[in-house]
Protein backbone atom coordinates (compact mmCIF):
# COMPACT_ATOMS: atom_id res chain seq x y z
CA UNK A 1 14.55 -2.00 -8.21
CA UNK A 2 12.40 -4.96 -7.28
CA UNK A 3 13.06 -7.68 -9.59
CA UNK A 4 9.56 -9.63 -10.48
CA UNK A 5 8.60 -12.16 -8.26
CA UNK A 6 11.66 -11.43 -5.93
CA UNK A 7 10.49 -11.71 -2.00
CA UNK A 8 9.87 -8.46 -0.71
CA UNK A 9 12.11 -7.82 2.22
CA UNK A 10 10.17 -7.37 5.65
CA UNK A 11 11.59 -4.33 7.64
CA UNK A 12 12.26 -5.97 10.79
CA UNK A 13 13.96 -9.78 11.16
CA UNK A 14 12.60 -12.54 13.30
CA UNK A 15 8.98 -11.98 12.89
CA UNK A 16 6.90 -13.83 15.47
CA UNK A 17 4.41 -15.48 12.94
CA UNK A 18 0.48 -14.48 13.41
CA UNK A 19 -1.54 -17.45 13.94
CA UNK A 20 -4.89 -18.13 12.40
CA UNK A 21 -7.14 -20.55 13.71
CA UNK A 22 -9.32 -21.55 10.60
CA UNK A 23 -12.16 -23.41 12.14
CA UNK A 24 -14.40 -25.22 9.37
CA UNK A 25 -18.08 -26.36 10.23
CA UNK A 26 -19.79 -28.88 8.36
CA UNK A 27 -20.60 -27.85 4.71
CA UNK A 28 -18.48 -25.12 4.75
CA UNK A 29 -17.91 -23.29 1.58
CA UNK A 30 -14.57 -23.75 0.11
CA UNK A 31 -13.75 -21.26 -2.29
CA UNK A 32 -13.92 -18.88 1.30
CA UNK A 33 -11.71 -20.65 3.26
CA UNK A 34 -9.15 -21.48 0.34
CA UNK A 35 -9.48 -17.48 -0.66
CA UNK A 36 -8.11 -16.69 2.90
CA UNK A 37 -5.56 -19.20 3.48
CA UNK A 38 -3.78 -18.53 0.29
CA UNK A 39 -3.75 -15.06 0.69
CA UNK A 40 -1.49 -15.93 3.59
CA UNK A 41 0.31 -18.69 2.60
CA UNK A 42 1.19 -16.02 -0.70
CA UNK A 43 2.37 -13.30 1.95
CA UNK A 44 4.78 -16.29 3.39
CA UNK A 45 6.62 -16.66 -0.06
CA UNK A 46 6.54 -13.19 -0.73
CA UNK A 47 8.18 -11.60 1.80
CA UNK A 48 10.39 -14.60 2.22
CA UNK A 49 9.18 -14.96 5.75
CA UNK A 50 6.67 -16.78 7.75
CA UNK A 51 4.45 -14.06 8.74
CA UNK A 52 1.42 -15.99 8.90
CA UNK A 53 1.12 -19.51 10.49
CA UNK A 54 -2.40 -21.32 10.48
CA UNK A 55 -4.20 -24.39 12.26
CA UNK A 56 -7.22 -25.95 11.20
CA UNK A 57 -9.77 -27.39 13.18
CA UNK A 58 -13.43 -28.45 14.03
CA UNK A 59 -15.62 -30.58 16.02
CA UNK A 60 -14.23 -33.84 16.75
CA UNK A 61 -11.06 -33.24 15.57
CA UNK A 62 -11.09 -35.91 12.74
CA UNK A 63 -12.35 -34.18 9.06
CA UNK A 64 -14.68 -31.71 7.67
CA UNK A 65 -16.45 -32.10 4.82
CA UNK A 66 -16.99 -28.81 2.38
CA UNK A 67 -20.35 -27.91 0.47
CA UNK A 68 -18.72 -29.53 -2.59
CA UNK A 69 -18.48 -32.46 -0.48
CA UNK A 70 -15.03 -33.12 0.01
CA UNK A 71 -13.19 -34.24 2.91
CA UNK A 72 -10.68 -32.01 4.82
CA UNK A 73 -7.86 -33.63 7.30
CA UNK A 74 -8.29 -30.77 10.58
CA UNK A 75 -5.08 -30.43 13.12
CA UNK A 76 -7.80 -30.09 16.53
CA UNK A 77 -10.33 -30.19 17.41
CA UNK A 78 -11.88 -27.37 19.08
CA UNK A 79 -9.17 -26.85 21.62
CA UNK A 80 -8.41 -23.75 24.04
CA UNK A 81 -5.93 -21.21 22.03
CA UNK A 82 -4.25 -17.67 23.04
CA UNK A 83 -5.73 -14.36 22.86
CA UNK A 84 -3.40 -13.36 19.78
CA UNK A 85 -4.73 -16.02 17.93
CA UNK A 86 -7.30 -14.71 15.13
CA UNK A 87 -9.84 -16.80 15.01
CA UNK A 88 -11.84 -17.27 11.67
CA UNK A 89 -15.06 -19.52 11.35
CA UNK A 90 -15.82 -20.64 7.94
CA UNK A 91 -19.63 -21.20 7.16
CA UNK A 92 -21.15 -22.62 4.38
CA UNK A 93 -24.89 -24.70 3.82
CA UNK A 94 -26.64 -24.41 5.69
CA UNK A 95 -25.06 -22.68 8.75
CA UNK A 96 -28.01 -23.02 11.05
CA UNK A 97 -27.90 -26.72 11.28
CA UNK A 98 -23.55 -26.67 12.04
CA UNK A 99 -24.18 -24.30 14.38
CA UNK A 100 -24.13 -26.54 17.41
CA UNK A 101 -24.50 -26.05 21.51
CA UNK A 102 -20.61 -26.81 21.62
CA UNK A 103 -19.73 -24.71 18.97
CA UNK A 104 -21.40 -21.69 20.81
CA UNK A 105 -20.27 -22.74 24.16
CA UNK A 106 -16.73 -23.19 22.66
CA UNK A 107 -16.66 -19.74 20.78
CA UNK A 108 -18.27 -17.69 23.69
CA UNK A 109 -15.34 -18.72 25.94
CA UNK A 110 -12.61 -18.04 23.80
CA UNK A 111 -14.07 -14.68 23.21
CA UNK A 112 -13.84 -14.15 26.70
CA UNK A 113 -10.21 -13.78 26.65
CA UNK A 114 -10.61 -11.33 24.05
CA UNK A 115 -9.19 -12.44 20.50
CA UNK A 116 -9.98 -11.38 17.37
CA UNK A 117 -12.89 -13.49 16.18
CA UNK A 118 -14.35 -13.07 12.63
CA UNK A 119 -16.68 -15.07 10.19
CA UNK A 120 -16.38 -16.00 6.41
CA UNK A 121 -19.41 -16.67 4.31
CA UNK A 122 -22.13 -17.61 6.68
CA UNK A 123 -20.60 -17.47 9.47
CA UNK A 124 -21.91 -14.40 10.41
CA UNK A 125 -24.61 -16.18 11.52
CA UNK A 126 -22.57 -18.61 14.16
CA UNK A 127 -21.19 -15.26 15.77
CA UNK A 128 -24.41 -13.26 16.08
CA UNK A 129 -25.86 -16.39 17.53
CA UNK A 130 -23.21 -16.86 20.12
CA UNK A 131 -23.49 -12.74 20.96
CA UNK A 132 -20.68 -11.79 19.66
CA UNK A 133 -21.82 -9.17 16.79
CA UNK A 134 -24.49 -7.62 19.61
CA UNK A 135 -24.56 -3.69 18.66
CA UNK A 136 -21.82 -4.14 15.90
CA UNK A 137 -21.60 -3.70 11.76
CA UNK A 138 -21.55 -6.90 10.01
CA UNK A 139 -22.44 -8.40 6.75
CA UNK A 140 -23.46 -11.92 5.86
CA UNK A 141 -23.64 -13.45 1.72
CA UNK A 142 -26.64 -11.55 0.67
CA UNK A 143 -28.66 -14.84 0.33
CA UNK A 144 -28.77 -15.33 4.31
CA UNK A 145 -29.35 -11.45 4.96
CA UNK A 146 -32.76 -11.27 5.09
CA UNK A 147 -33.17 -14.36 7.40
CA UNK A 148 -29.83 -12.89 9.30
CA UNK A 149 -32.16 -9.43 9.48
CA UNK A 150 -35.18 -11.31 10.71
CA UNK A 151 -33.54 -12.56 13.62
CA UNK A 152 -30.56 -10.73 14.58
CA UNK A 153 -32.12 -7.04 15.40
CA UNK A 154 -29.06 -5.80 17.85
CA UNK A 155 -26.65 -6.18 14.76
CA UNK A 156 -26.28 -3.56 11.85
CA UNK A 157 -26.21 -5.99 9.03
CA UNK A 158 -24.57 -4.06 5.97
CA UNK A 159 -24.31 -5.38 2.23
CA UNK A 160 -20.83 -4.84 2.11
CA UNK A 161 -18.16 -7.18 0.84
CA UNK A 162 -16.51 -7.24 4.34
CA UNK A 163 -16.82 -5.90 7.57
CA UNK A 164 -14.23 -5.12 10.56
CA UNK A 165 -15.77 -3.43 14.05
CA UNK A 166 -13.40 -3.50 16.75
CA UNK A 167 -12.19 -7.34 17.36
CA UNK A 168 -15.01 -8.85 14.88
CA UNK A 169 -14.96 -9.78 11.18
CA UNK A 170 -17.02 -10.92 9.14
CA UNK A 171 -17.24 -11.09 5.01
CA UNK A 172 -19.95 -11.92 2.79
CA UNK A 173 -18.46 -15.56 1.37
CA UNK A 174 -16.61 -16.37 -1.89
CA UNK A 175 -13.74 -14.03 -2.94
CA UNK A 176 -14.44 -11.65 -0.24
CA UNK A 177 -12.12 -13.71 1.67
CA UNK A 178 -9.21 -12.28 -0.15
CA UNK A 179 -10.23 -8.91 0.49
CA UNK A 180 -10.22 -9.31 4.02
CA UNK A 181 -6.85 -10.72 3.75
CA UNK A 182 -5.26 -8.11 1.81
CA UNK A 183 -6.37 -5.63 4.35
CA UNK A 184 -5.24 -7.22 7.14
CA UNK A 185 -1.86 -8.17 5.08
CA UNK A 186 -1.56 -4.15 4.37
CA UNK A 187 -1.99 -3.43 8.23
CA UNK A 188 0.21 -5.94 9.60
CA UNK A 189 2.84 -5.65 6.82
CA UNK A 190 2.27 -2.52 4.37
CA UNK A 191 0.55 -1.98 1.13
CA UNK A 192 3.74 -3.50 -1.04
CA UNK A 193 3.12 -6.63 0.42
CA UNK A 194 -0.98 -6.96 -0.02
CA UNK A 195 -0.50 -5.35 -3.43
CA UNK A 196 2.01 -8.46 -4.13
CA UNK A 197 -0.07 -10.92 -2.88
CA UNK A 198 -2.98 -9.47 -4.88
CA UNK A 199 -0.84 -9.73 -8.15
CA UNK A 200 -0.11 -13.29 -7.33
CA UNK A 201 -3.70 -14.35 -7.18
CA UNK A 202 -4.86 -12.33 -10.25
CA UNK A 203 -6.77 -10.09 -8.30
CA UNK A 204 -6.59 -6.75 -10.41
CA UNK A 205 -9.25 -4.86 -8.18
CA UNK A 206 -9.44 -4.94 -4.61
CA UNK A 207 -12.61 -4.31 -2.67
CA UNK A 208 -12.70 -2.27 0.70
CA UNK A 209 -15.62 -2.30 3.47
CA UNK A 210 -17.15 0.62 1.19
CA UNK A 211 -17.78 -2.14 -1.70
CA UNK A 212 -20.86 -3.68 -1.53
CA UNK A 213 -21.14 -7.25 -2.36
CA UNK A 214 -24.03 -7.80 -5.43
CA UNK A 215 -23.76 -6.87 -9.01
CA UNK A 216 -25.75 -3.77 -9.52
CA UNK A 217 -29.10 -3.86 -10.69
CA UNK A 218 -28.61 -2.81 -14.54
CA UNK A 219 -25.79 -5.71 -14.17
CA UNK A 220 -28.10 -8.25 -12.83
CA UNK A 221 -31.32 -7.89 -15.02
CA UNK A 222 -29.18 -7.37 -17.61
CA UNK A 223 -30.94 -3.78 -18.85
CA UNK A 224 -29.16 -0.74 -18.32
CA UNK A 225 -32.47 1.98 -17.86
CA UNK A 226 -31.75 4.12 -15.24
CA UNK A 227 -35.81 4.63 -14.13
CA UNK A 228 -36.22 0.94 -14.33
CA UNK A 229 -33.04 0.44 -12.03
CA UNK A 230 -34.62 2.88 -9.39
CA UNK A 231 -37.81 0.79 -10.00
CA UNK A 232 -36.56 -2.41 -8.62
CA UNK A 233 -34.07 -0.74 -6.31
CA UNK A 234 -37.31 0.81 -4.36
CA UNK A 235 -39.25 -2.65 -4.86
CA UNK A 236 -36.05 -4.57 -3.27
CA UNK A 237 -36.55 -2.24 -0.10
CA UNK A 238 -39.68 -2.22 0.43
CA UNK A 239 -41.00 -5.65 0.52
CA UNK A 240 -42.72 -5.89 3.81
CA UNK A 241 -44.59 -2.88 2.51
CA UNK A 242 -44.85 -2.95 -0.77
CA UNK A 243 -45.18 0.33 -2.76
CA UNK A 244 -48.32 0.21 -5.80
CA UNK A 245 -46.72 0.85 -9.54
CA UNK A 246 -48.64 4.15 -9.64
CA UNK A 247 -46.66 5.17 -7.11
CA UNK A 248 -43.44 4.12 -8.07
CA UNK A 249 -44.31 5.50 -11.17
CA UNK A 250 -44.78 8.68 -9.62
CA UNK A 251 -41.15 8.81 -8.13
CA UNK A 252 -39.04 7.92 -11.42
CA UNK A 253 -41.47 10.37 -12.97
CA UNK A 254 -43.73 8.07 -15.40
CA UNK A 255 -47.42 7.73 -16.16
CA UNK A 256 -48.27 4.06 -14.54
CA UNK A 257 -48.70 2.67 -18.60
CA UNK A 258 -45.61 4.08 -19.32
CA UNK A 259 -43.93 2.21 -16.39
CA UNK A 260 -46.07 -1.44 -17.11
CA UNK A 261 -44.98 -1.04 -21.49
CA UNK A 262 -40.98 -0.49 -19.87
CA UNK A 263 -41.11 -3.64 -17.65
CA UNK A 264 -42.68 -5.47 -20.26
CA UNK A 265 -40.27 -4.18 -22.99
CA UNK A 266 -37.47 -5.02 -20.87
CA UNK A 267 -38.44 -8.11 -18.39
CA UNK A 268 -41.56 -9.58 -20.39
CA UNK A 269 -43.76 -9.53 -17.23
CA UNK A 270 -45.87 -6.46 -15.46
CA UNK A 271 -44.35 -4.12 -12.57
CA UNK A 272 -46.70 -5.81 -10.27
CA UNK A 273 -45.62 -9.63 -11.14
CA UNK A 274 -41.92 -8.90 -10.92
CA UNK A 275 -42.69 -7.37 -7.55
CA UNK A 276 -44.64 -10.46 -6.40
CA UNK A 277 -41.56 -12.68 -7.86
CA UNK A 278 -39.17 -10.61 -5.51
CA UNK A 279 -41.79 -10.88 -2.53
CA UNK A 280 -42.01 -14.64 -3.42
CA UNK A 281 -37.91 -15.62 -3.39
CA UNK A 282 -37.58 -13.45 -0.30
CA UNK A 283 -40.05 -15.57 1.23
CA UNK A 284 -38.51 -18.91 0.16
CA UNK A 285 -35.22 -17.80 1.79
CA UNK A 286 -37.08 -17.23 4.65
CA UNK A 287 -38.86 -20.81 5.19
CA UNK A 288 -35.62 -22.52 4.18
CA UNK A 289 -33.02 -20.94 6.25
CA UNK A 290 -34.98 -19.50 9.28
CA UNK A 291 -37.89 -20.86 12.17
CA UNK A 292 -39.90 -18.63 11.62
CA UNK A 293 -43.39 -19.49 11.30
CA UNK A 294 -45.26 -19.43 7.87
CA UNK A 295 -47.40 -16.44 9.16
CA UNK A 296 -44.82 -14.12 10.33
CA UNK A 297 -42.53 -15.38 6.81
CA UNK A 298 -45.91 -13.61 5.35
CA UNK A 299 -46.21 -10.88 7.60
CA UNK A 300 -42.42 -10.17 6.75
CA UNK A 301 -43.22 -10.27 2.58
CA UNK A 302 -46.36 -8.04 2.49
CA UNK A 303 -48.86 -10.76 2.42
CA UNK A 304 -51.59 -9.90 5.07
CA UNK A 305 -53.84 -13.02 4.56
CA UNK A 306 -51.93 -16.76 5.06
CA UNK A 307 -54.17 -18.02 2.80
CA UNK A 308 -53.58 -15.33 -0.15
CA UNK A 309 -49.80 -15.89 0.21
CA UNK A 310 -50.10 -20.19 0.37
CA UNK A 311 -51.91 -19.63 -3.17
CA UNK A 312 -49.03 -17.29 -4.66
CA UNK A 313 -46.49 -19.32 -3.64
CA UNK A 314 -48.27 -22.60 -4.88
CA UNK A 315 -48.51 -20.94 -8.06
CA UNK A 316 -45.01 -19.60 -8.67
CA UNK A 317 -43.58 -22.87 -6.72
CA UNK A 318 -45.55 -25.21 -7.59
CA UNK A 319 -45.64 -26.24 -3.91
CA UNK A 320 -47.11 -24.90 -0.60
CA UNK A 321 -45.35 -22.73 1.96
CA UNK A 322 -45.95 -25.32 4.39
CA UNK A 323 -44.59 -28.42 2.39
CA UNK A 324 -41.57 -25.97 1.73
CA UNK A 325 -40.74 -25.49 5.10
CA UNK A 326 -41.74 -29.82 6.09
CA UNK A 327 -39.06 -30.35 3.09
CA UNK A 328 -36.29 -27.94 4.08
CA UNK A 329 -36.44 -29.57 7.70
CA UNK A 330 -36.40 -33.23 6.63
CA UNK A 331 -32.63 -32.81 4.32
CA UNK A 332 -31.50 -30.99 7.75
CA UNK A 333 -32.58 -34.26 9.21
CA UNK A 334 -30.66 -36.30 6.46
């Protein structure tokens, strides 16, 4: 029997180590790229092998500097590497600005010689920008998808927690990392091994591709109604058209009172101002992490006049859509 914490014995003996190329663009998110590289470094000591060998690198060569704002020693800089390298770009804040002309040039010719090429966290982004998620199934953290929708219409952007077509990867940031790792530790090396790694990180319930990556909505606002859940579920789909409360009413079978006295029992506001709220953030993520201009971020939100949507958002932001947008691009320029 397997004694605990014993190495678990790889079936075959000098196993060529597979390398990961970790590269880290400015502001990356840490908690990602940490998630991943443990995962492997915790397959090493487990198995009592080195399965997994790693380099870490980015533009320049010199350091990288995380979200949090620390400083990272890399290996490279962003060097040429072999085809069974797996390459893994770690996003962060941000990602638009760190995606740079070099970066792009640099990933679309390693991808030429066919690797496997994934992104963590943001990264998502960086890839579809360089081509390389073009008629594939990806998913991005759920704060960049609906900018990452906006723009990136040859890609089938899921919400899951992680997502593998053919040679591309890509997860939707924070823990996520791990369960990329684990399946990848499973294929290369068997269940036993992922399952060990997973014990040594304290992760008790590991996510596959079905998993999607935000709380539920009863888990989010807090309520568990099921007719108010459906509520919001249909208002978070439908915001470039929005539905009227008598007909969402009408679907979870209510009168249109009886839906306005449940979101005021339950979220102290009217159907119509939560869905205005949810039409509202979606727009700020738009102005802040996309180009697009305030019009079409309007267009995209169910606003049909400019001008009604510039006073909404003055009065829930306390600023203009415009001033959003000149403030966003002046910390880019920071």
């Amino acid at each position: 029997m397997q004694k605990q914490n014993q190495p678990l014995q790889a079936e075959t003996t000098a196993i060529r180590p597979r390398r990961f190329i970790f590269v880290l663009l400015d502001r990356f998110t840490l908690l990602s790229f940490a998630a991943a590289l443990e995962s492997l470094r915790i397959a090493n000591r487990m198995s009592g092998q080195r399965l997994y060998s790693w380099r870490i690198v980015g533009e320049g060569g010199d350091t990288a500097t995380c979200s949090a704002g620390t400083r990272f020693q890399l290996d490279g800089d962003l060097d040429e590497f072999v085809r069974d390298d797996t390459i893994l770009i770690c996003g962060g804040i941000d990602v638009q600005a760190a995606t740079t002309r070099r970066l792009l040039a640099w990933i679309r010719r390693e991808a030429r010689k066919g690797p496997i090429i994934g992104g963590l966290c943001t990264a998502a982004f960086t890839l579809a920008k360089a081509g390389l998620l073009d008629g594939k199934r990806a998913t991005i953290h759920w704060e960049n998808a609906d900018s990452f929708a906006e723009e990136f219409d040859d890609v089938t952007l899921t919400r899951s927690v992680f997502a593998i077509d053919g040679n591309r990867m890509t997860t939707a940031g924070g823990t996520s990392s791990i369960d990329l790792m684990l399946k990848l530790i499973a294929d290369d090396h068997g269940a036993d091994l992922a399952n060990a790694v997973a014990d040594q990180l304290i992760y008790s319930s590991i996510r596959t591709d079905q998993d999607t990556q935000r709380l539920s909505v009863p888990t989010r606002i807090g309520v568990r109604h099921p007719k108010l859940s459906q509520v919001i579920h249909m208002m978070e789909a439908n915001i470039e058209e929005p539905i009227s409360p008598a007909v969402l009413a009408q679907h979870v079978g209510m009168s249109t009172r009886q839906l306005e006295r449940l979101f005021r029992r339950y979220l102290n506001r009217s159907p119509k101002r939560y869905y205005m709220e949810l039409r509202l953030a979606r727009a700020r993520n738009l102005l802040m992490q996309t180009d697009m201009s305030v019009i079409n971020v309007a267009l995209a939100c169910g606003f049909a006049s400019p001008s009604h949507f510039s006073k909404c958002y003055r009065a829930h932001y306390d600023t203009t859509p415009y001033r959003e947008r000149g403030s966003q691009a002046a910390k880019r320029a920071e």
